[in-house]
Protein backbone atom coordinates (compact mmCIF):
# COMPACT_ATOMS: atom_id res chain seq x y z
CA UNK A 1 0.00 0.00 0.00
CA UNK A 2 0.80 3.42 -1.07
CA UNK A 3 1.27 5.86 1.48
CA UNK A 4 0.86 9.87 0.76
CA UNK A 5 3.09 11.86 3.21
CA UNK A 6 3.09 15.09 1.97
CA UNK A 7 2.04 17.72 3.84
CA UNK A 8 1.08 21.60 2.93
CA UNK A 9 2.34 24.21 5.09
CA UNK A 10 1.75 27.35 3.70
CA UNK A 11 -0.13 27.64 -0.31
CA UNK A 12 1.53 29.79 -2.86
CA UNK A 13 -0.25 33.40 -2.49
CA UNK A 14 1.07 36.46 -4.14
CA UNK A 15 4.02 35.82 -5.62
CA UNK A 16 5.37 33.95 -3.24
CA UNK A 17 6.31 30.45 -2.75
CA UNK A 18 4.14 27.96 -0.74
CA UNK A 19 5.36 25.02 1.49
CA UNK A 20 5.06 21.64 0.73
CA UNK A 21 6.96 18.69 2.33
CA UNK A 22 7.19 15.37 0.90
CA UNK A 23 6.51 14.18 4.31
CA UNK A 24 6.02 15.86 7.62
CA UNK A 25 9.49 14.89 9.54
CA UNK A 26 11.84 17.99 9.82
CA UNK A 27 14.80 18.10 12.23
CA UNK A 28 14.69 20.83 14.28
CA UNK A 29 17.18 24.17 14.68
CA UNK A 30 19.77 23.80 16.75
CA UNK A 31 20.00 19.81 16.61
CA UNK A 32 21.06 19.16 13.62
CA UNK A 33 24.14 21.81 12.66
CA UNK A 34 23.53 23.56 9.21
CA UNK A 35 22.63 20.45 8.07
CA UNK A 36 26.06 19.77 6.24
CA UNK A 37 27.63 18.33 9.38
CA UNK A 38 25.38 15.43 8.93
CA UNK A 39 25.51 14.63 5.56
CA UNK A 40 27.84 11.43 6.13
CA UNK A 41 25.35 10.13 8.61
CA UNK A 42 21.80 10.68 7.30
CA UNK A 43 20.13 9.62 3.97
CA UNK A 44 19.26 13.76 3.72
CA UNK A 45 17.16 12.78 0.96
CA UNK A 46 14.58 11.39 2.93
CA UNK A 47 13.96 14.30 5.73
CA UNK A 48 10.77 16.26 4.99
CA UNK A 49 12.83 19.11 6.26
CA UNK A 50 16.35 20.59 7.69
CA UNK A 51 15.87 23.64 10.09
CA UNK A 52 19.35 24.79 10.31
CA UNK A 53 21.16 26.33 13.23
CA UNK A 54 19.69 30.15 13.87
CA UNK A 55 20.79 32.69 11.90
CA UNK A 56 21.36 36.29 12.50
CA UNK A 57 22.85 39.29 11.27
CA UNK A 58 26.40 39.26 12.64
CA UNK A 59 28.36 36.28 13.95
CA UNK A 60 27.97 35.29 17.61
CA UNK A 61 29.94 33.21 19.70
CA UNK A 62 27.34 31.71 21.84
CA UNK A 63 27.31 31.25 25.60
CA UNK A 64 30.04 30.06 27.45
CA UNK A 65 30.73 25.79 28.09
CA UNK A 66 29.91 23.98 29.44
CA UNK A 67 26.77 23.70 26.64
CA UNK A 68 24.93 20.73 26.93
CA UNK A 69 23.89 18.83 30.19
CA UNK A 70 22.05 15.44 30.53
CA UNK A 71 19.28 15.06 32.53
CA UNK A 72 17.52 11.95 33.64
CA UNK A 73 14.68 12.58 30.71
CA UNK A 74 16.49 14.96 28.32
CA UNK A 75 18.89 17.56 28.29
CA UNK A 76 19.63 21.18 29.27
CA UNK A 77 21.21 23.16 26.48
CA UNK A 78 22.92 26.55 26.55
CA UNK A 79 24.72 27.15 23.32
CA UNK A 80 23.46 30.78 23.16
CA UNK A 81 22.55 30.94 19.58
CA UNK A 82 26.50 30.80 18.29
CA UNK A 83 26.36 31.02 14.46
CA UNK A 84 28.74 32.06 11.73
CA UNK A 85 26.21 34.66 10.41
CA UNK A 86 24.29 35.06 7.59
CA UNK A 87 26.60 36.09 5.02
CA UNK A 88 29.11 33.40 5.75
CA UNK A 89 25.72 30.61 6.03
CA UNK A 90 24.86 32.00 2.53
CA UNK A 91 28.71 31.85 1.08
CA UNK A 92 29.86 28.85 2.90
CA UNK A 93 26.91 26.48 3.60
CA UNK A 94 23.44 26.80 1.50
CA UNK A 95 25.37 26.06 -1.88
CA UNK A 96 26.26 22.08 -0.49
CA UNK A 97 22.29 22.23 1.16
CA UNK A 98 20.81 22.56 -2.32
CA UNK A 99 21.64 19.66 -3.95
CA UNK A 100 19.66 17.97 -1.38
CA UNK A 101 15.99 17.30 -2.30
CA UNK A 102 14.25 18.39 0.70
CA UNK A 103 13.21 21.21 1.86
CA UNK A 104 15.82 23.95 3.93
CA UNK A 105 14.29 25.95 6.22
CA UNK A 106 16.37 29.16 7.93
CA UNK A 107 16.20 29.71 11.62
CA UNK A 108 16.01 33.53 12.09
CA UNK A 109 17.16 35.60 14.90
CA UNK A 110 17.56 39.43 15.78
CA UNK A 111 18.32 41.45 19.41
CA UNK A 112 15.91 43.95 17.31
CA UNK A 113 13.10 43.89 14.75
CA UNK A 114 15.96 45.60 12.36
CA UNK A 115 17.92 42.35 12.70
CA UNK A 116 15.10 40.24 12.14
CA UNK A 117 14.57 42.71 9.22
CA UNK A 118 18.44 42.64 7.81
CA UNK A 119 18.94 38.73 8.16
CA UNK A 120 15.77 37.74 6.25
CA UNK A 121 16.94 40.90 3.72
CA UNK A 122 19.74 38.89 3.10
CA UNK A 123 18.73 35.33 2.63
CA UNK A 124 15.47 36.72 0.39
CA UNK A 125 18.94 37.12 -2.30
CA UNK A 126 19.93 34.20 -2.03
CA UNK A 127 19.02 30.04 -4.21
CA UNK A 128 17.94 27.42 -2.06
CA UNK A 129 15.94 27.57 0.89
CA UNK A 130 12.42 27.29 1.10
CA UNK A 131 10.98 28.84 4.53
CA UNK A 132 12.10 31.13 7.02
CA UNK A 133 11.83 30.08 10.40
CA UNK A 134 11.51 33.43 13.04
CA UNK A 135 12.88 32.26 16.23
CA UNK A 136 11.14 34.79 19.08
CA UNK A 137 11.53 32.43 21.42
CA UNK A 138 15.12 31.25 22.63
CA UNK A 139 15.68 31.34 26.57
CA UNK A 140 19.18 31.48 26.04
CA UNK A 141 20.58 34.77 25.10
CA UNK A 142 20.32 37.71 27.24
CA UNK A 143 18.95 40.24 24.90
CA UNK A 144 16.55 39.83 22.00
CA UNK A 145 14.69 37.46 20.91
CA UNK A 146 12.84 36.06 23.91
CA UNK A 147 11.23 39.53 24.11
CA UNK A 148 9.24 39.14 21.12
CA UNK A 149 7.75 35.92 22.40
CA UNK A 150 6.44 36.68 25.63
CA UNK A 151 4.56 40.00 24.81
CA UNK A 152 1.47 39.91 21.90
CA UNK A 153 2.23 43.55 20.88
CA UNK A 154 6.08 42.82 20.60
CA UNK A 155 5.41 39.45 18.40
CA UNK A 156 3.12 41.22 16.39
CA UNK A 157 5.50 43.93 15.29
CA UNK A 158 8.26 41.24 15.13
CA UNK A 159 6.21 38.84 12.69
CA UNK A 160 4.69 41.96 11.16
CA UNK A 161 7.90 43.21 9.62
CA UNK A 162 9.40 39.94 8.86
CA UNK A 163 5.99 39.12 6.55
CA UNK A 164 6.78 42.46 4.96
CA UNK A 165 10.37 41.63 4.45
CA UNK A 166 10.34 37.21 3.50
CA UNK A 167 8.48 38.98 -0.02
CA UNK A 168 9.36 35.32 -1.61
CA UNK A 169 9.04 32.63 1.06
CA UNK A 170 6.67 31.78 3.15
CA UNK A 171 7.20 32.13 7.11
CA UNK A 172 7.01 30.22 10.48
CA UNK A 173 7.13 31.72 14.01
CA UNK A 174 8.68 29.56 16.45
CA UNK A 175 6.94 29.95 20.07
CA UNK A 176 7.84 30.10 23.42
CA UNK A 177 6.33 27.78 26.11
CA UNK A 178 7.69 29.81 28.81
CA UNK A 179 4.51 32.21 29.13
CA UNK A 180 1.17 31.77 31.03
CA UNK A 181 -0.64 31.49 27.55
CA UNK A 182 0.82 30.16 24.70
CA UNK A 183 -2.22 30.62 22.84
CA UNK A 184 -2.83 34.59 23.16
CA UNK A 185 1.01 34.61 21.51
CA UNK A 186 0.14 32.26 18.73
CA UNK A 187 -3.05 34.34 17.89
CA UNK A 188 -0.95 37.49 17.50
CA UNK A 189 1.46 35.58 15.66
CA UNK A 190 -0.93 34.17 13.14
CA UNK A 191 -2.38 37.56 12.81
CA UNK A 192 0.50 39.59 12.08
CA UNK A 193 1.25 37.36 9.11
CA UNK A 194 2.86 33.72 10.12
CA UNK A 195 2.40 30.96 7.59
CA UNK A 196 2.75 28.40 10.17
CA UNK A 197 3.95 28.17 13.86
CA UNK A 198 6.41 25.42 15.22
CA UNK A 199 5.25 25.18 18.98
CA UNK A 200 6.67 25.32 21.47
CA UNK A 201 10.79 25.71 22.36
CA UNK A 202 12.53 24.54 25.34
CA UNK A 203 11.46 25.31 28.67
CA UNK A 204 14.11 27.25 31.47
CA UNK A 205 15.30 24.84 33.31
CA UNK A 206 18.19 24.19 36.02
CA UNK A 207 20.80 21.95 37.14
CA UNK A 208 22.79 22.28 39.67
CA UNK A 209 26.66 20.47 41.20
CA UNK A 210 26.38 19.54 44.90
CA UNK A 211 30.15 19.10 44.65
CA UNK A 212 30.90 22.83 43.24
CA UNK A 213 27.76 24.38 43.84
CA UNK A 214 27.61 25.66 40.46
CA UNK A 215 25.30 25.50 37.76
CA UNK A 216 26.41 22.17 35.29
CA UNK A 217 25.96 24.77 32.35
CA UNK A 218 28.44 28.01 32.15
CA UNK A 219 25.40 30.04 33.18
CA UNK A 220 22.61 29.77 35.38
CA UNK A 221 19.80 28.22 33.76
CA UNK A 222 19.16 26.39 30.01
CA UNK A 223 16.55 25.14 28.04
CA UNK A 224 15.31 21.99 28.88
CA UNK A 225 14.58 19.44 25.96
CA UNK A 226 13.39 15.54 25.47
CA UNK A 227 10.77 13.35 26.78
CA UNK A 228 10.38 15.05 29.56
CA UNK A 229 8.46 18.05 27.95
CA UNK A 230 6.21 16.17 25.72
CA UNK A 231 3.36 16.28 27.28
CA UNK A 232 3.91 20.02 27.92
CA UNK A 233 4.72 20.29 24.37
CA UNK A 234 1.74 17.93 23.21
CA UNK A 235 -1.00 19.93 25.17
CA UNK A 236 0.42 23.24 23.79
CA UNK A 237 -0.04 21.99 20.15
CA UNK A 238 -3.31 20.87 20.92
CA UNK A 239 -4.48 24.36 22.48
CA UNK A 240 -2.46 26.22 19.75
CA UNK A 241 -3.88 24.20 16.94
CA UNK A 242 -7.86 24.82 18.33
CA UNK A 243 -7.40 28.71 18.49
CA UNK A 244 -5.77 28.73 14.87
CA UNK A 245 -6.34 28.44 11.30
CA UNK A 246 -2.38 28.47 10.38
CA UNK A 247 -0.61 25.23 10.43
CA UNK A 248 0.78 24.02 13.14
CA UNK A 249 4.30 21.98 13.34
CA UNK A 250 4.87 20.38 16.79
CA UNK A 251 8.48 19.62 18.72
CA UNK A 252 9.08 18.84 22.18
CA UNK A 253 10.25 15.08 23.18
CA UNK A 254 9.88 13.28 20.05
CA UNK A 255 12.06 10.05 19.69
CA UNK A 256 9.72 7.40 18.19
CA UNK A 257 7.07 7.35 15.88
CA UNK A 258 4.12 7.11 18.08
CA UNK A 259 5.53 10.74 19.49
CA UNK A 260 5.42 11.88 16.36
CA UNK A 261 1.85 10.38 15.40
CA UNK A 262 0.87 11.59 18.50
CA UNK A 263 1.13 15.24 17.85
CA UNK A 264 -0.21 14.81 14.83
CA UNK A 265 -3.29 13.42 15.96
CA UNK A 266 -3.10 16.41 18.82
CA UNK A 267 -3.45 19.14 15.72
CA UNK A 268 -0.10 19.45 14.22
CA UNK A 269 0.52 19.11 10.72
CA UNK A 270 4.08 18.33 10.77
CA UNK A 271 6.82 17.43 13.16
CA UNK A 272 10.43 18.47 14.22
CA UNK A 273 12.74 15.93 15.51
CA UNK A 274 15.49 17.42 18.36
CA UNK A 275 17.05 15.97 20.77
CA UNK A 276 16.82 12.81 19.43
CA UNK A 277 19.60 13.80 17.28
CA UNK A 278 22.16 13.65 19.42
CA UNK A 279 21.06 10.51 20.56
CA UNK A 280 20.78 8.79 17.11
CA UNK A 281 21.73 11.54 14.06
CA UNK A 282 19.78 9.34 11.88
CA UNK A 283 16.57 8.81 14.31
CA UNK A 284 14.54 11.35 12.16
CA UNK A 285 14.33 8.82 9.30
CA UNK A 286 13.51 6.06 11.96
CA UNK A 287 10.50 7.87 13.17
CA UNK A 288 9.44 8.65 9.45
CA UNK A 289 9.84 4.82 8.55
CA UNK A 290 7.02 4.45 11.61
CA UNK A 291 5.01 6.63 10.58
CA UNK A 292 4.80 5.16 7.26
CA UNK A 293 4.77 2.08 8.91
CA UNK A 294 1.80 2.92 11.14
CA UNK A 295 -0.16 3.97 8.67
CA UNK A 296 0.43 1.15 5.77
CA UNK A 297 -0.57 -1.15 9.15
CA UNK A 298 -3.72 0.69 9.77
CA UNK A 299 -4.72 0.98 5.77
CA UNK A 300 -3.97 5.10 6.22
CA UNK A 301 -3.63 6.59 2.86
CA UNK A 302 -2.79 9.81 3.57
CA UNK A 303 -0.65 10.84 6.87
CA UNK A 304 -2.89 14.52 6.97
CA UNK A 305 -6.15 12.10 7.39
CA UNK A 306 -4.92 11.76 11.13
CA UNK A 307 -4.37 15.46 11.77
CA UNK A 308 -6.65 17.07 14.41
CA UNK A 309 -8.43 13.59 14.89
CA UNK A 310 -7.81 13.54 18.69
CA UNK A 311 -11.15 12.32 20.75
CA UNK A 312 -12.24 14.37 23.22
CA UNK A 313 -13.99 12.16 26.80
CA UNK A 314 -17.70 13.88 25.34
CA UNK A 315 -17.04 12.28 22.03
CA UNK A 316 -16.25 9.46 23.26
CA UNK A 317 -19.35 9.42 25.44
CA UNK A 318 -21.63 10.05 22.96
């Protein structure tokens, strides 16, 4: 049996490109390098999509080490968004990313909406990608960013100028979970102009040494990742997918099909694959092969037919 994975993200509308994926698997920004890095590992063929590592206007060397930190159910991370820039991503990356056929998505960041502005200025020059992805939502940086994604004015200027500016592609917001509603930020989002929203990004989190009595990561606090957040992450997408008509691609804990199919059935119409990655670097095309899998089983012929299908306990009762 025949199984149609493609998903649409955002239709073609004014001149611009739409969004489709030949399935709904991406690998999320942050996990997976500029995608280059893990071209000796991973069929890169088969991915529905490569997020690469955020982008913004100038070079930035990140947050001090130690980075990463495991936790029983995941993993802290504090990288601090270090990137080579735009200009450099554009020179010295995106040329080996096109000869791959999938689709390559560019994680966007700014300290101000003129960033956000100037990087997506720059990338709507250059071959090869086909999405932005605004990231107002990283815990990890001290300025910018995070300030879009906690106020509804501040995300709708954000995602406001970046619709005026991504003239070719379409656009995603990424959200923050770390607010008291997730949905009142989506809304604005959605609003101002986003294609599609990726929901949610890693929640602040802590560890600490008994021994040193320091923080495990070189600063305080990091964003915590894996299973542990997916049910925070699944509820989100559910809420976030009720409240609007955009697309909705869900992340947060997924390292097996079922977590995958699972969202989906929650409201999202595609997935990103994280932390998994540095588990296994080739677990996003596992979890695709279960999907397929899944659905060839269960005589699915098209992986959208489970989107939004979650029961509710009054369904169920009547």
């Amino acid at each position: 049996m025949q199984v149609d994975l493609s998903v649409e993200l955002a239709p073609p509308s004014a001149g611009r490109a739409g969004l489709r994926l030949k399935n709904p698997i991406l690998v999320a920004s942050g996990t997976f390098g500029y995608g280059v890095e893990f071209a000796s590992l991973v069929d890169m063929n088969r991915l529905g999509g490569i997020v690469v590592k955020g982008l913004s206007a100038q070079p930035i060397e990140g947050a001090p080490a130690p980075r990463l930190c495991e936790t029983p159910v995941g993993m802290l991370n504090a990288v601090g968004l270090q990137n080579i820039g735009v200009r450099r991503f554009i020179a010295e990356k995106l040329p080996a990313l096109r000869q791959y056929d999938t689709a390559i998505i560019a994680n966007v960041f700014g300290h101000t909406v003129e960033e956000y502005v100037e990087v997506i200025g720059q990338l709507e020059q250059a071959e090869g990608l086909a999405a932005y992805e605004l990231n107002i939502s990283c815990p990890n940086v001290k300025k910018g960013g995070m300030q879009f994604g906690i106020d509804p004015n501040l995300t709708r200027e954000v995602v406001s100028a970046a619709r005026r500016a991504a003239a070719r592609r379409p656009l995603m917001v990424k959200l923050s979970p770390n607010v008291t509603d997730i949905v009142a930020l989506a809304r604005a989002a959605a609003e101002a102009g986003a294609d599609a929203l990726s929901v949610a990004n890693t929640w602040t989190g802590m560890a600490i040494d008994l021994e040193t009595r320091r923080s495990r990561l070189g600063q305080p606090t990091g964003g915590l990742s894996g299973p542990a957040i997916k049910p925070l992450a699944l509820r989100m997408v559910w809420e976030v997918a009720r409240a609007v008509r955009v697309p909705v691609i869900g992340l947060g804990g997924i390292a097996t099909g079922a977590d995958a199919l699972e969202f989906l059935v929650a409201g999202a119409r595609a997935v990103q694959v994280g932390t998994a990655n540095f588990v296994q670097p080739s677990a996003a095309v596992r979890i695709l092969e279960e999907v397929e899998n899944y659905c060839r089983k269960n005589r699915i012929a098209k992986v959208t037919e489970l989107c939004g299908t979650l029961k509710t306990d009054t369904e169920k009762r009547s």
